[in-house]
N, C-alpha and C. Protein backbone atom coordinates (compact mmCIF):
# COMPACT_ATOMS: atom_id res chain seq x y z
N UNK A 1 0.82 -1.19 0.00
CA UNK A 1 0.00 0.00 0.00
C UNK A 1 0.87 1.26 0.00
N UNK A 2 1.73 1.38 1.08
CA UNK A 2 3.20 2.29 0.84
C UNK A 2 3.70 2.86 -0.84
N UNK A 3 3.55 1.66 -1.30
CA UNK A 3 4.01 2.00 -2.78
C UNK A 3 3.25 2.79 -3.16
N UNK A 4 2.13 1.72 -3.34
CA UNK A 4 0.86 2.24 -4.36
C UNK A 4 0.88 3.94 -3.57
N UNK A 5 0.56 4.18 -2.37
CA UNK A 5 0.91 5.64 -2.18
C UNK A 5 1.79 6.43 -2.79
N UNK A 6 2.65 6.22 -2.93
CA UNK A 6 4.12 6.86 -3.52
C UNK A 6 4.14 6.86 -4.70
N UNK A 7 3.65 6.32 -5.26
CA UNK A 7 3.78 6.55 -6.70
C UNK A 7 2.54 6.94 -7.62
N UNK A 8 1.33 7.60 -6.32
CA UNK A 8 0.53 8.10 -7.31
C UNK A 8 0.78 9.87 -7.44
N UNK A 9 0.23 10.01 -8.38
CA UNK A 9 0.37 11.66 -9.14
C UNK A 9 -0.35 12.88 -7.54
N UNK A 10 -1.20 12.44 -7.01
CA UNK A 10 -2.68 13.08 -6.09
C UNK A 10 -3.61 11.95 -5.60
N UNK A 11 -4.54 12.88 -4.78
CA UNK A 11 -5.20 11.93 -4.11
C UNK A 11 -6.41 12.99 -4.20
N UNK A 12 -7.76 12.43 -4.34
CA UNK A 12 -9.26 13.15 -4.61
C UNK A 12 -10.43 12.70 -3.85
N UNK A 13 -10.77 12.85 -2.79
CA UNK A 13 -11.89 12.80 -2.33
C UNK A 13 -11.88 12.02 -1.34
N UNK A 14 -11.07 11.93 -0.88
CA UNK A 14 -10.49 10.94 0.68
C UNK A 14 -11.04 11.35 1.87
N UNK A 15 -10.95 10.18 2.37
CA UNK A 15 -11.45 10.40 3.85
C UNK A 15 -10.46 11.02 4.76
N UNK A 16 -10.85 11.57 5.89
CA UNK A 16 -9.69 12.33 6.83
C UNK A 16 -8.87 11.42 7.39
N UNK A 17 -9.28 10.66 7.70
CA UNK A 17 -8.68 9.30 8.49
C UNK A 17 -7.50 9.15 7.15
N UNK A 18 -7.96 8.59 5.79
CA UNK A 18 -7.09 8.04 4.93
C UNK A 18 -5.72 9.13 4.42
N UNK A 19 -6.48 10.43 4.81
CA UNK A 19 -5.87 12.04 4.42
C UNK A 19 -4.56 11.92 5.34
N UNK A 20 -5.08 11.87 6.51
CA UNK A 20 -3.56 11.42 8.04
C UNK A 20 -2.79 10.43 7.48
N UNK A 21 -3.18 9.57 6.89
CA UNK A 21 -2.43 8.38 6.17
C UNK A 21 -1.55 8.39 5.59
N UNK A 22 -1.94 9.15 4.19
CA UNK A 22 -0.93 9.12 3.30
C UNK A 22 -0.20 10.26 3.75
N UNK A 23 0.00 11.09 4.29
CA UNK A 23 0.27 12.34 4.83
C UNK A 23 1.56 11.58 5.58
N UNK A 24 1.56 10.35 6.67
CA UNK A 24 2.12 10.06 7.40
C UNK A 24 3.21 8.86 6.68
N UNK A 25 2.43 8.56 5.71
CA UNK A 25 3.19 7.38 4.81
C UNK A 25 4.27 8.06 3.96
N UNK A 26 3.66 9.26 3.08
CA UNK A 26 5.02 9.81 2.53
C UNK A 26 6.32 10.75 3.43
N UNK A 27 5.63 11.63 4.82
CA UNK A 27 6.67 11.63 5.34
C UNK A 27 7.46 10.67 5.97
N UNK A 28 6.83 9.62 6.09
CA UNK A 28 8.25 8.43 6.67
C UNK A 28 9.22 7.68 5.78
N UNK A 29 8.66 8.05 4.59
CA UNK A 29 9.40 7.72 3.60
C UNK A 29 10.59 9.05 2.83
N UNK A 30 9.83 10.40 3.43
CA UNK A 30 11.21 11.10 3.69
C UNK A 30 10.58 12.40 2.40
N UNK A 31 9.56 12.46 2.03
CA UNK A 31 8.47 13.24 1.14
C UNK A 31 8.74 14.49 2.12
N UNK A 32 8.19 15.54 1.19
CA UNK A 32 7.90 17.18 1.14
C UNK A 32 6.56 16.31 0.60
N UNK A 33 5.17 16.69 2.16
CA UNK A 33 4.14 17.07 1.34
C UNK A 33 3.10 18.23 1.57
N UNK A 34 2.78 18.19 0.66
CA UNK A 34 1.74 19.70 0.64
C UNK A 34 0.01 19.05 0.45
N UNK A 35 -0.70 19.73 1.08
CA UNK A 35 -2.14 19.41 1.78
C UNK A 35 -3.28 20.27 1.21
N UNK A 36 -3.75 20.21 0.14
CA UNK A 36 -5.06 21.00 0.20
C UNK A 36 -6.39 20.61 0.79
N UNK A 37 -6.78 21.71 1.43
CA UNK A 37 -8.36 21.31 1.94
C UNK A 37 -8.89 22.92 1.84
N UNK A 38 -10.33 22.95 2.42
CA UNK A 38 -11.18 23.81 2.33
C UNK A 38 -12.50 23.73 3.84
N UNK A 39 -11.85 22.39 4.67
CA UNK A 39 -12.70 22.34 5.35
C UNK A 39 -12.29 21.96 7.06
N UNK A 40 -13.66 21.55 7.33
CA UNK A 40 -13.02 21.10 9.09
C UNK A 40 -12.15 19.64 8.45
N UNK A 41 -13.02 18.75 8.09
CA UNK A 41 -12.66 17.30 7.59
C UNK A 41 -11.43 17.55 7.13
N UNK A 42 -10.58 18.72 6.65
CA UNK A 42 -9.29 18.74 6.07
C UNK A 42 -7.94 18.89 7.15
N UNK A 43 -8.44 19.76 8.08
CA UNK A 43 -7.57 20.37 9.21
C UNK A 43 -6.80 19.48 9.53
N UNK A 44 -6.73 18.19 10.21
CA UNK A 44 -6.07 17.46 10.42
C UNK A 44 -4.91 16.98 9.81
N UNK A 45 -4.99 17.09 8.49
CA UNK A 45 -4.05 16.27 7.25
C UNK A 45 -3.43 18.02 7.14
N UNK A 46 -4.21 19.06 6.73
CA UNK A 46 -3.28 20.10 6.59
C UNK A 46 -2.65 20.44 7.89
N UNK A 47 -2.78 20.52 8.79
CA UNK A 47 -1.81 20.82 9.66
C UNK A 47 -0.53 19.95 10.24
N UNK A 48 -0.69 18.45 9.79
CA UNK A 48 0.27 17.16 10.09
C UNK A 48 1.35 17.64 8.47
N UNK A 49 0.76 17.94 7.34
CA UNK A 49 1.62 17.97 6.44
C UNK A 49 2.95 19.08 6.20
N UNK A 50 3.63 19.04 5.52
CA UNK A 50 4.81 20.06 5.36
C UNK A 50 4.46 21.38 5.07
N UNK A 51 3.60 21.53 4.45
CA UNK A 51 2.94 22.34 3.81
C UNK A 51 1.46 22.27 3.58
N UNK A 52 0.77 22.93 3.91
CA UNK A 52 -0.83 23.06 4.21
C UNK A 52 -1.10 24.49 3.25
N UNK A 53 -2.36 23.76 2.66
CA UNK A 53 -2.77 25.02 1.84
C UNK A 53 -4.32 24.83 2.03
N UNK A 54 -4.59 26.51 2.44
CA UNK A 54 -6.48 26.64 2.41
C UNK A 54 -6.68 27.34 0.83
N UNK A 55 -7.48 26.67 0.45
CA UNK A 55 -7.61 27.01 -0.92
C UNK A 55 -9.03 28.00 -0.68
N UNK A 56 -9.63 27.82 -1.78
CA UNK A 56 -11.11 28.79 -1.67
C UNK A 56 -12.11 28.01 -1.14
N UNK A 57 -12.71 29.32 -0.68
CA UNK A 57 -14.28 28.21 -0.11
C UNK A 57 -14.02 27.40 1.26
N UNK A 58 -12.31 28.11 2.05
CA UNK A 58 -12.29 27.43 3.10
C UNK A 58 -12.72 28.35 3.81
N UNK A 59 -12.63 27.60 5.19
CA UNK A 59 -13.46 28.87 6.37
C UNK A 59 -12.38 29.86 7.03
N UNK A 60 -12.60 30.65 7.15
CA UNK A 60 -11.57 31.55 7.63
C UNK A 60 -10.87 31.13 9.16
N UNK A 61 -11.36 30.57 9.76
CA UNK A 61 -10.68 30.22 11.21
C UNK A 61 -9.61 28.53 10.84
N UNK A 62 -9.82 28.33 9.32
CA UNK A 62 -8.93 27.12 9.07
C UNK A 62 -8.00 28.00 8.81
N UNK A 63 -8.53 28.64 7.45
CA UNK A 63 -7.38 29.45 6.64
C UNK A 63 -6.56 30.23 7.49
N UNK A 64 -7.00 30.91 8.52
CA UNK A 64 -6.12 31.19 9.69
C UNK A 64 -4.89 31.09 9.74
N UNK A 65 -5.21 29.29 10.36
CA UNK A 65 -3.39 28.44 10.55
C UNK A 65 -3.03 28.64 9.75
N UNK A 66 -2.97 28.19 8.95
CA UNK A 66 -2.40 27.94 6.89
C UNK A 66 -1.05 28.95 6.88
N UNK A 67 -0.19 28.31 6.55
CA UNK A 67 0.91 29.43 5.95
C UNK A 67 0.40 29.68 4.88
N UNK A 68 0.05 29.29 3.73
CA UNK A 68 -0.24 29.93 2.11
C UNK A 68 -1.88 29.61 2.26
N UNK A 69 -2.56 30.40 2.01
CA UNK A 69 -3.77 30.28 1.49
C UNK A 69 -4.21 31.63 0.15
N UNK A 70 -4.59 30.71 -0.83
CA UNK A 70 -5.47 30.94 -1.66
C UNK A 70 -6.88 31.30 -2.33
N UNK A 71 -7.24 31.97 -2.66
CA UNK A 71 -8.91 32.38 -2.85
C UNK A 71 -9.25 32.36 -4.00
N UNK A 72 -8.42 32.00 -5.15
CA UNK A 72 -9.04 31.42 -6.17
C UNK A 72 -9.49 30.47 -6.70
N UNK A 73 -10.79 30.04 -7.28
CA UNK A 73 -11.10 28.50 -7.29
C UNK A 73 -9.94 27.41 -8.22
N UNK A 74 -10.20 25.93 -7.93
CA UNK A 74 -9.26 25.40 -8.02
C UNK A 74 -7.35 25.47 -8.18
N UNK A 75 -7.48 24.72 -8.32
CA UNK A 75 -5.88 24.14 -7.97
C UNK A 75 -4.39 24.88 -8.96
N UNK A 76 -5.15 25.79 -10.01
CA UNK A 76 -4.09 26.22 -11.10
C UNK A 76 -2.91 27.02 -10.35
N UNK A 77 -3.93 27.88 -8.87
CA UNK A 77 -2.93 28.41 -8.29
C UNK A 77 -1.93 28.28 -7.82
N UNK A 78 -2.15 26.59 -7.01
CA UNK A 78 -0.69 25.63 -6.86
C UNK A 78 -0.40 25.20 -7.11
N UNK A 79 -0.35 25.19 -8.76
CA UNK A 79 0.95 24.60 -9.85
C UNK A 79 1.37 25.64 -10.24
N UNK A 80 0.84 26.48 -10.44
CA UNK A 80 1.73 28.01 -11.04
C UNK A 80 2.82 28.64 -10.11
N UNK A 81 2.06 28.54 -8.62
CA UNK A 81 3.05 28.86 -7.31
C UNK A 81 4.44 27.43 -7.30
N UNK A 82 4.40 26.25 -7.90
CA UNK A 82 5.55 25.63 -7.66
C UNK A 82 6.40 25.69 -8.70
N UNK A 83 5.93 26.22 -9.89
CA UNK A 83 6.39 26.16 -11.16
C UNK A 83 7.57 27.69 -11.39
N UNK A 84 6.52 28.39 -10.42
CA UNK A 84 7.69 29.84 -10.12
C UNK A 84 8.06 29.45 -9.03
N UNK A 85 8.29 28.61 -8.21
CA UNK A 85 9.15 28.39 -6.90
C UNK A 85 10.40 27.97 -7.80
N UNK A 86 10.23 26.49 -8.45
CA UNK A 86 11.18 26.00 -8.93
C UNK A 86 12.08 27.20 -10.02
N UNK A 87 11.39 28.32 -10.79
CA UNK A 87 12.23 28.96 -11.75
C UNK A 87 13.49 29.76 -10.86
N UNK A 88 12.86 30.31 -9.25
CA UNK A 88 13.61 30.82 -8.34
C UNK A 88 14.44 30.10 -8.31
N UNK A 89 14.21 29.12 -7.13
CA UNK A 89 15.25 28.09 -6.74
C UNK A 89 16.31 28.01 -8.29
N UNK A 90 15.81 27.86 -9.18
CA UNK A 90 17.18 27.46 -10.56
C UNK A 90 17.94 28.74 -10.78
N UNK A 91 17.31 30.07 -10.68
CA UNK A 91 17.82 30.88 -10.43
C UNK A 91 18.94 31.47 -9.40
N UNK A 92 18.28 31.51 -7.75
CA UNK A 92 19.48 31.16 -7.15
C UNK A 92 20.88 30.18 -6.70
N UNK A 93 20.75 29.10 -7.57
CA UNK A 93 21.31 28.29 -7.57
C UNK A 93 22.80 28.37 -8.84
N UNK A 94 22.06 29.05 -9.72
CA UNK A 94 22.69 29.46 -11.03
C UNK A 94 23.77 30.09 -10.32
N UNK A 95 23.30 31.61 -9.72
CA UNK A 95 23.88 32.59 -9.41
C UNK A 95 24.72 32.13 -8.44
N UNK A 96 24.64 31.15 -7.47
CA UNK A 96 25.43 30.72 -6.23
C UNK A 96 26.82 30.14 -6.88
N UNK A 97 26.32 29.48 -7.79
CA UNK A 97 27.25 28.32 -8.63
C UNK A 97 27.90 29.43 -9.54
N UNK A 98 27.46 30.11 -10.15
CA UNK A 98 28.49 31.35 -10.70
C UNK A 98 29.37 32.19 -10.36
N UNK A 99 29.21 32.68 -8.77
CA UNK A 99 30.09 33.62 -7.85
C UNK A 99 30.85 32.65 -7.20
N UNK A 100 30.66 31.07 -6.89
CA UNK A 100 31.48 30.09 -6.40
C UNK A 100 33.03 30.22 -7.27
N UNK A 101 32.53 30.06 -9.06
CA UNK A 101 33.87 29.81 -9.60
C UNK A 101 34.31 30.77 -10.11
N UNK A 102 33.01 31.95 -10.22
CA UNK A 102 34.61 33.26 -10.56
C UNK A 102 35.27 33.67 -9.51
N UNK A 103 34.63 33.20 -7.91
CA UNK A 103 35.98 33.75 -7.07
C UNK A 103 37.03 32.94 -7.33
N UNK A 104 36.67 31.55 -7.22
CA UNK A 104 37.66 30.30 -7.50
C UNK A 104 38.56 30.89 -8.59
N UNK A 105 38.29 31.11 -9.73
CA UNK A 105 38.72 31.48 -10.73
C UNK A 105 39.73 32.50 -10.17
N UNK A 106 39.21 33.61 -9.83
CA UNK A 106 40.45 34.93 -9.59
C UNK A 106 40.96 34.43 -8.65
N UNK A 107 41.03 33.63 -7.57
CA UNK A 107 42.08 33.13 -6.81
C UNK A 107 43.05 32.19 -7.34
N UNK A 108 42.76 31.60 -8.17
CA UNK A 108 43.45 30.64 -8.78
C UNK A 108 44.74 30.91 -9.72
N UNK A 109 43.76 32.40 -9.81
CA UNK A 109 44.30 33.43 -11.68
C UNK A 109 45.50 34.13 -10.31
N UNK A 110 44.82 34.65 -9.11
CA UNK A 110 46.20 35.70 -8.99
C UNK A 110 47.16 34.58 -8.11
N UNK A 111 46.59 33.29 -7.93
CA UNK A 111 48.08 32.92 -6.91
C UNK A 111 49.18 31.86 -8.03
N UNK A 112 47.88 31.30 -8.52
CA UNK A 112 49.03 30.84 -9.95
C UNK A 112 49.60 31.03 -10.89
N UNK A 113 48.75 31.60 -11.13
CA UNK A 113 49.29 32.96 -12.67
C UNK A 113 50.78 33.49 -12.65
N UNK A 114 51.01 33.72 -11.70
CA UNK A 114 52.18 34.53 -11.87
C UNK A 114 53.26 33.37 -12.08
N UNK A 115 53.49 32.59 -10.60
CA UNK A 115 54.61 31.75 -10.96
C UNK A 115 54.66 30.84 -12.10
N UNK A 116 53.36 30.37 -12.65
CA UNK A 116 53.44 29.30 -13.90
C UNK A 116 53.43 30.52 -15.39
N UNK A 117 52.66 31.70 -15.73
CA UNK A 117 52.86 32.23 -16.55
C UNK A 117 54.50 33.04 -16.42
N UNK A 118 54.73 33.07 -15.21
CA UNK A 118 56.22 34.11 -15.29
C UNK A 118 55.39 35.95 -16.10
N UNK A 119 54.60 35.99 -15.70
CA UNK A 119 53.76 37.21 -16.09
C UNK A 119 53.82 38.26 -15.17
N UNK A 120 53.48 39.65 -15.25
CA UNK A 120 52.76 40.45 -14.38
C UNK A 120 51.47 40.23 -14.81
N UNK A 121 50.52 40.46 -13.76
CA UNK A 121 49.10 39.85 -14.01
C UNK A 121 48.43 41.27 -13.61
N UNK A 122 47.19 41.26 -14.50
CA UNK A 122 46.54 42.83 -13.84
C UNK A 122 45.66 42.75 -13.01
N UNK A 123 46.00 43.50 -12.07
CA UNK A 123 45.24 43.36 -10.35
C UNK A 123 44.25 44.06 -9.87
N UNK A 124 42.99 43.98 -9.92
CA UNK A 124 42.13 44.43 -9.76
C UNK A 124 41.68 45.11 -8.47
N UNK A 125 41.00 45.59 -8.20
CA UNK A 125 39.44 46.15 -6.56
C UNK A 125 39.62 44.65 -6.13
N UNK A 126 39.21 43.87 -6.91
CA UNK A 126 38.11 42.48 -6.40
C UNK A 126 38.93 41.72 -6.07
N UNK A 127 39.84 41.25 -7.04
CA UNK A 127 41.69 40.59 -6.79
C UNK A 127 42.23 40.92 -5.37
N UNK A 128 42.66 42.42 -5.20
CA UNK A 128 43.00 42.51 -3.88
C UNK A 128 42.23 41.91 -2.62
N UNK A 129 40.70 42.46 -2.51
CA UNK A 129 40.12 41.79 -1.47
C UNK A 129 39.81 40.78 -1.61
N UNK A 130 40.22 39.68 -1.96
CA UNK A 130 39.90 38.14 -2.69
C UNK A 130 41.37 38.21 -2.14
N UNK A 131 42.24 38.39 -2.73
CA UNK A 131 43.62 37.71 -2.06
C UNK A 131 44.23 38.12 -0.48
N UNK A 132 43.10 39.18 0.11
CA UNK A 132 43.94 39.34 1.50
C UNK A 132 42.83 39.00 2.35
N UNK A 133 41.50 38.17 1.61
CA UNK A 133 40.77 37.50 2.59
C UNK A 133 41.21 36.21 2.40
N UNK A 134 41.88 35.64 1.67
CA UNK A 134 43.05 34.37 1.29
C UNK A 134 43.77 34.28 2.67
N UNK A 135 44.52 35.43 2.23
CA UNK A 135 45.43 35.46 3.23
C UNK A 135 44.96 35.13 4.81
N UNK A 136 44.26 35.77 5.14
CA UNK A 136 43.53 36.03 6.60
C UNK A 136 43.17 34.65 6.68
N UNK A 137 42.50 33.70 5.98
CA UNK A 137 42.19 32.24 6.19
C UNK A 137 40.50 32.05 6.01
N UNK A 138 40.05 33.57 5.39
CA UNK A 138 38.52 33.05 5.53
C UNK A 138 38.33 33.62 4.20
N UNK A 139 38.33 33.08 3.32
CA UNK A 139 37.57 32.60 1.87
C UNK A 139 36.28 33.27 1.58
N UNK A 140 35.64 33.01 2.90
CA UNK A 140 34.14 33.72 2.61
C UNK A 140 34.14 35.06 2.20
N UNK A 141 34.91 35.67 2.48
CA UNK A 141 34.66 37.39 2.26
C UNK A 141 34.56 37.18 0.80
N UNK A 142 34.92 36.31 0.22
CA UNK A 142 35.53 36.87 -1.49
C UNK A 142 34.40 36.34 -1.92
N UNK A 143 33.33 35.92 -1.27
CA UNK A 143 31.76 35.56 -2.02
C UNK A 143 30.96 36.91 -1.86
């Protein structure tokens, strides 16, 4: 039954009892899950889950608890909300992974450069404080 949980797409018209269920089955299996309801019968499963959403047509003393609640009818709202979560997340991730290797890069450029090219190398604003937070032993400044 575990499986068959896990590997379906959603779940539609469940009982609260069965709602605690799968709720409890995919977090032990180590799931991010997210909970829509609109009612009392829902409260339970949205507040046990990772994420709880009052959609429309819920009562205001549910929607209350709710970190995200919604007021437009059906569900388009929370696929559009994960679909721009995920463009973020790729976004900051881009950018993290980009300032990782151009510091890498200019540290690399001013401590090797010189002795393997036998060069003068041109030394920048960013170069300097990148090479005397080197020095000091904490790396982080040069992010």
């Amino acid at each position: 039954m575990a499986e068959s949980i896990e590997k379906a797409d959603g779940f539609a018209q469940v009982f609260p009892r069965t709602q605690v269920h799968i709720v409890d089955v995919l977090q032990k299996r180590g799931h991010i899950v997210g909970m829509t309801g609109d009612g009392v019968n829902d409260a339970p499963a949205l507040k046990k889950a990772d994420c709880g959403i009052a959609v429309s047509g819920a009562r205001t003393r549910h929607a209350r608890g709710r970190p995200l609640c919604w007021w437009q009818p059906g569900l388009s709202v929370v696929i559009d909300a994960i679909k721009e979560s995920r463009k973020i997340f790729q976004r900051m991730n881009s950018y993290a992974i980009y300032r990782i290797a151009e510091t890498l890069r200019v540290l690399l450029f001013n401590d090797a450069g010189d002795p393997v090219l036998q060069v003068p190398i041109p030394v920048t604003a960013v170069m300097i404080v990148c090479w005397r937070a080197q020095r000091r032993g904490d790396p982080v400044h040069c992010l």
